[in-house]
N, C-alpha and C. Protein backbone atom coordinates (compact mmCIF):
# COMPACT_ATOMS: atom_id res chain seq x y z
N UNK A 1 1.90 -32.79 18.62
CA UNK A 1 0.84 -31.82 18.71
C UNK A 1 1.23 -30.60 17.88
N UNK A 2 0.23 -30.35 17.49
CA UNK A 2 0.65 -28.84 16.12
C UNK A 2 -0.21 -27.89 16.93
N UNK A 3 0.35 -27.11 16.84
CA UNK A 3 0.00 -25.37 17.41
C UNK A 3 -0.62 -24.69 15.73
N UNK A 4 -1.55 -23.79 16.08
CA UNK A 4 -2.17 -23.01 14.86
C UNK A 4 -2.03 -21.95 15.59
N UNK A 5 -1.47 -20.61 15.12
CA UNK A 5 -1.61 -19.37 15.11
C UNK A 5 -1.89 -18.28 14.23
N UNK A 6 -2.70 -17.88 14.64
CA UNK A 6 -3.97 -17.15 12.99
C UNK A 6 -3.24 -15.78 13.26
N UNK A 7 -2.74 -15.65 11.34
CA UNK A 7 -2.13 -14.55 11.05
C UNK A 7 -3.13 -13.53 11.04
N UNK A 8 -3.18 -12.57 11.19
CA UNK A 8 -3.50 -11.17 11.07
C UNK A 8 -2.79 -10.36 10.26
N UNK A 9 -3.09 -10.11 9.27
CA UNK A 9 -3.09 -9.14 7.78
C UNK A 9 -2.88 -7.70 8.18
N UNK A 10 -1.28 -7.27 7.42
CA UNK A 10 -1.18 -6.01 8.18
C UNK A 10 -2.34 -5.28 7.47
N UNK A 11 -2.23 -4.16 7.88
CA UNK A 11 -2.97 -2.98 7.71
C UNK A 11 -2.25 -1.50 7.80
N UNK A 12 -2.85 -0.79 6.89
CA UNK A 12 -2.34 0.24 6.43
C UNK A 12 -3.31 1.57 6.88
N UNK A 13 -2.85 2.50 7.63
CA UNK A 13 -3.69 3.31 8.19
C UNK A 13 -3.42 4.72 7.70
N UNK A 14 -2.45 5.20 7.25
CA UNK A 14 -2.01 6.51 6.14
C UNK A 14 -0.85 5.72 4.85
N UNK A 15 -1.38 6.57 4.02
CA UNK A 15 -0.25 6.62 2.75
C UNK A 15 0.18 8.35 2.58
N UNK A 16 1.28 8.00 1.99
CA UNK A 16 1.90 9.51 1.19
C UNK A 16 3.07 8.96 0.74
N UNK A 17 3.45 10.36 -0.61
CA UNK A 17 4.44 9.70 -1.83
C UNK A 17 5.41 11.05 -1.02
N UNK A 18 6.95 10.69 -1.75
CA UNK A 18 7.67 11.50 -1.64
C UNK A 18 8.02 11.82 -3.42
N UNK A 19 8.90 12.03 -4.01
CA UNK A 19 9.14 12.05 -5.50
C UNK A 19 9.28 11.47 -5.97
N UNK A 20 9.76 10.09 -5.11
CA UNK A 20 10.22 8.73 -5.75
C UNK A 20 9.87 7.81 -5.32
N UNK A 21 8.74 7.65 -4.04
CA UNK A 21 8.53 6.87 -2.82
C UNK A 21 7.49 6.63 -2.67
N UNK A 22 6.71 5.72 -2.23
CA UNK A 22 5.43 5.74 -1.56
C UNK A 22 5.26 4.81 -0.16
N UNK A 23 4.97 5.97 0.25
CA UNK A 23 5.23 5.59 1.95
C UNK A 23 3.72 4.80 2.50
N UNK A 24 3.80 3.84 3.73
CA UNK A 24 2.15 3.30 4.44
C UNK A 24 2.47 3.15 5.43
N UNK A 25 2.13 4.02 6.54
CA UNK A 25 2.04 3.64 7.95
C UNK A 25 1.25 2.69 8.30
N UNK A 26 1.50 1.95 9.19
CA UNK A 26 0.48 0.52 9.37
C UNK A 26 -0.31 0.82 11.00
N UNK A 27 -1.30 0.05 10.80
CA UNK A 27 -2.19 0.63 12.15
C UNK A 27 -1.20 0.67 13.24
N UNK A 28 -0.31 -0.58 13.26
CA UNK A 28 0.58 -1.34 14.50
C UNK A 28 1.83 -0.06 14.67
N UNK A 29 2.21 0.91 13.86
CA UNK A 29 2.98 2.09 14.34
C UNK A 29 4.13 1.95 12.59
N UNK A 30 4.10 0.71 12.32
CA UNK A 30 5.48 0.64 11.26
C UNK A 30 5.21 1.52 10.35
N UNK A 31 6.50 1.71 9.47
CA UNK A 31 6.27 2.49 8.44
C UNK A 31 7.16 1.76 7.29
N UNK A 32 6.61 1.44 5.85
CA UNK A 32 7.24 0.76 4.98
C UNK A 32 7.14 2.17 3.58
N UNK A 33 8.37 1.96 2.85
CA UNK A 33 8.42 2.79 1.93
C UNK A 33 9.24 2.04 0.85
N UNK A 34 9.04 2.03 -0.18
CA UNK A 34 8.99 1.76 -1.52
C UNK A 34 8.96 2.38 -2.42
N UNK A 35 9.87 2.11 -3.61
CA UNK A 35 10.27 2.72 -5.14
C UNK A 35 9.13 3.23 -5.07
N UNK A 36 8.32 4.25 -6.44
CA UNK A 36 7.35 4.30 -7.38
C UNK A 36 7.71 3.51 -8.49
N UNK A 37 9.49 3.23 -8.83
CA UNK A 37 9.72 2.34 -9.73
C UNK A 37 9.05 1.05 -9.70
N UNK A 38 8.99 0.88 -9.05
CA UNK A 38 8.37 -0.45 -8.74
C UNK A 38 7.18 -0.75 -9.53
N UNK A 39 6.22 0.17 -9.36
CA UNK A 39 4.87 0.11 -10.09
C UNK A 39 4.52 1.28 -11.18
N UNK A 40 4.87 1.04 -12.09
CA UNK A 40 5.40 1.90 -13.37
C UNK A 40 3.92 2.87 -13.76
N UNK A 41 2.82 2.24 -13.18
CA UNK A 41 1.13 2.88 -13.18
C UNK A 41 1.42 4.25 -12.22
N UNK A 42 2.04 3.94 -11.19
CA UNK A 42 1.75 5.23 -9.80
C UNK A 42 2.81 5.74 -10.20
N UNK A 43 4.04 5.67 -10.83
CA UNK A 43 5.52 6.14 -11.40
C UNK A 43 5.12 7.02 -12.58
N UNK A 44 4.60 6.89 -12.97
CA UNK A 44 4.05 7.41 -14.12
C UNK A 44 2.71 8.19 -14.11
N UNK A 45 1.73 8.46 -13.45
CA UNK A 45 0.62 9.39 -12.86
C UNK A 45 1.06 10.58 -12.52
N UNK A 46 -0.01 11.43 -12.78
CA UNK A 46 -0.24 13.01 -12.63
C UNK A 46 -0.30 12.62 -10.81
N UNK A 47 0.00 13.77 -10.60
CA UNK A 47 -0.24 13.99 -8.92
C UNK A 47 -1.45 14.08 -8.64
N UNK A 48 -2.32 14.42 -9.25
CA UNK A 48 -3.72 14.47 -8.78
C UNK A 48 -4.26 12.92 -9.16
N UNK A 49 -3.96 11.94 -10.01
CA UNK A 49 -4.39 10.69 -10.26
C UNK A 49 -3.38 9.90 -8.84
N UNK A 50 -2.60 10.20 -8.96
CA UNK A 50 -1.64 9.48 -7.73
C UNK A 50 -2.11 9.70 -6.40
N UNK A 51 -2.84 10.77 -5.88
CA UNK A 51 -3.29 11.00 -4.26
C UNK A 51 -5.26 11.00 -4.74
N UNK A 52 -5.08 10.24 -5.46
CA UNK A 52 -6.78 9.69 -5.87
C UNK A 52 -6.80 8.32 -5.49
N UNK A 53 -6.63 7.75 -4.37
CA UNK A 53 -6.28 6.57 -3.55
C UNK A 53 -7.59 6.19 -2.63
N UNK A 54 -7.50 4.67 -2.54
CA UNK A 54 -8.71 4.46 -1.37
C UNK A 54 -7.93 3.00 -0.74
N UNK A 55 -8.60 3.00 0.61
CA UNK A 55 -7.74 1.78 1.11
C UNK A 55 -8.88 0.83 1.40
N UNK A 56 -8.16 -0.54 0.97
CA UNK A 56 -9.83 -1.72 0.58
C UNK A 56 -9.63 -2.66 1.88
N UNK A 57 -10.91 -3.59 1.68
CA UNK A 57 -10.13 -4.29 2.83
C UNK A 57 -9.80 -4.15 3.73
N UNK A 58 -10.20 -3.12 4.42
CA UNK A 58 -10.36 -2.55 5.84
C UNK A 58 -8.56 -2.23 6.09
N UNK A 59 -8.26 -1.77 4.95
CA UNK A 59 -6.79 -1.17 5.06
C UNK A 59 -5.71 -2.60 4.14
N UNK A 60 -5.93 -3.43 4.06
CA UNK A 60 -5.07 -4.76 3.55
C UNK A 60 -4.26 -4.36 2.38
N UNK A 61 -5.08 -3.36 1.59
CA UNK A 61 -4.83 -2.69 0.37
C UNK A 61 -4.75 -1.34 0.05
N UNK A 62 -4.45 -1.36 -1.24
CA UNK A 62 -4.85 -0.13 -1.78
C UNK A 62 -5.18 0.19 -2.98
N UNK A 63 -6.68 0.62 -3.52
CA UNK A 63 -7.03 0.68 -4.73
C UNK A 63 -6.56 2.22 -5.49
N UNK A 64 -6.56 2.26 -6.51
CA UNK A 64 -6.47 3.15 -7.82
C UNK A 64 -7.12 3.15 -8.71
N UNK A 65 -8.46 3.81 -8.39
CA UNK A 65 -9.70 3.62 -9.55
C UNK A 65 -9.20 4.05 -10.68
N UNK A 66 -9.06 5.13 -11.32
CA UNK A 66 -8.37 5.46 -12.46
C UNK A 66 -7.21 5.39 -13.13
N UNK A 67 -5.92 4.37 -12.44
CA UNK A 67 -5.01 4.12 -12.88
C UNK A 67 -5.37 2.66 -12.83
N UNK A 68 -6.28 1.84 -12.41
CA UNK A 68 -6.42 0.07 -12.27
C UNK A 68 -5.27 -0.04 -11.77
N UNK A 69 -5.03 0.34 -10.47
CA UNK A 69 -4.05 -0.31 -9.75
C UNK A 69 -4.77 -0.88 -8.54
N UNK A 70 -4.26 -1.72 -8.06
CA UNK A 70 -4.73 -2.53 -6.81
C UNK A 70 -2.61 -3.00 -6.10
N UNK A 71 -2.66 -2.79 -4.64
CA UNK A 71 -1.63 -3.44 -4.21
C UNK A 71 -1.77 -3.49 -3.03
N UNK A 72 -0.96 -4.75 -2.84
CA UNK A 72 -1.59 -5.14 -1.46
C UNK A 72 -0.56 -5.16 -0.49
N UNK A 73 -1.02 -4.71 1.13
CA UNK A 73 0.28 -4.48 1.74
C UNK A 73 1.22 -5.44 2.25
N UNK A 74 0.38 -6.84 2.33
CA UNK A 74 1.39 -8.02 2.26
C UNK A 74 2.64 -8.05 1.36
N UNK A 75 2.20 -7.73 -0.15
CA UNK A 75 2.77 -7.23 -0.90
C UNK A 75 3.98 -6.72 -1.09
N UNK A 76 3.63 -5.59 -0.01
CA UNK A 76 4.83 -4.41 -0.26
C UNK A 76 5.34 -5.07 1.34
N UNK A 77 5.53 -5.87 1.99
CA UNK A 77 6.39 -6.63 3.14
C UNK A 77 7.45 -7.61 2.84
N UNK A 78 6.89 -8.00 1.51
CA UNK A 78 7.66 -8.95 1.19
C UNK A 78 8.46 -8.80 -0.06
């Protein structure tokens, strides 16, 4: 007998950068933080293009209209 248990997609309920960082609190309380190295688009943005952010996907993500960034928080878990 096989058991199915349906994943649930974290979610991201605040962002904020530090100088080198970009932080996402998740609805569930966690908090994950990550290079800006990492993504050489948000590493490289003016501060006002960098906190020009929207979260898609009922939080799953996070878009960057003017830098074409998209990342997803599965993403940044793994």
């Amino acid at each position: 007998m096989s058991t199915s248990v349906k994943h649930k997609p974290a979610k991201a309920s605040e962002l904020w950068f530090s100088e080198d960082k970009l932080f996402v609190r998740l609805i569930d309380g966690r908090e994950i933080g990550v290079p800006l190295e990492w993504f050489p688009k948000l590493r490289d943005a003016s501060a006002g293009d960098l906190n020009n952010w929207r979260f898609i996907g009922g939080g799953i993500g996070i878009h960057w209209e003017k830098l074409d960034e998209d990342i997803s928080i599965e993403g940044l878990m793994n």
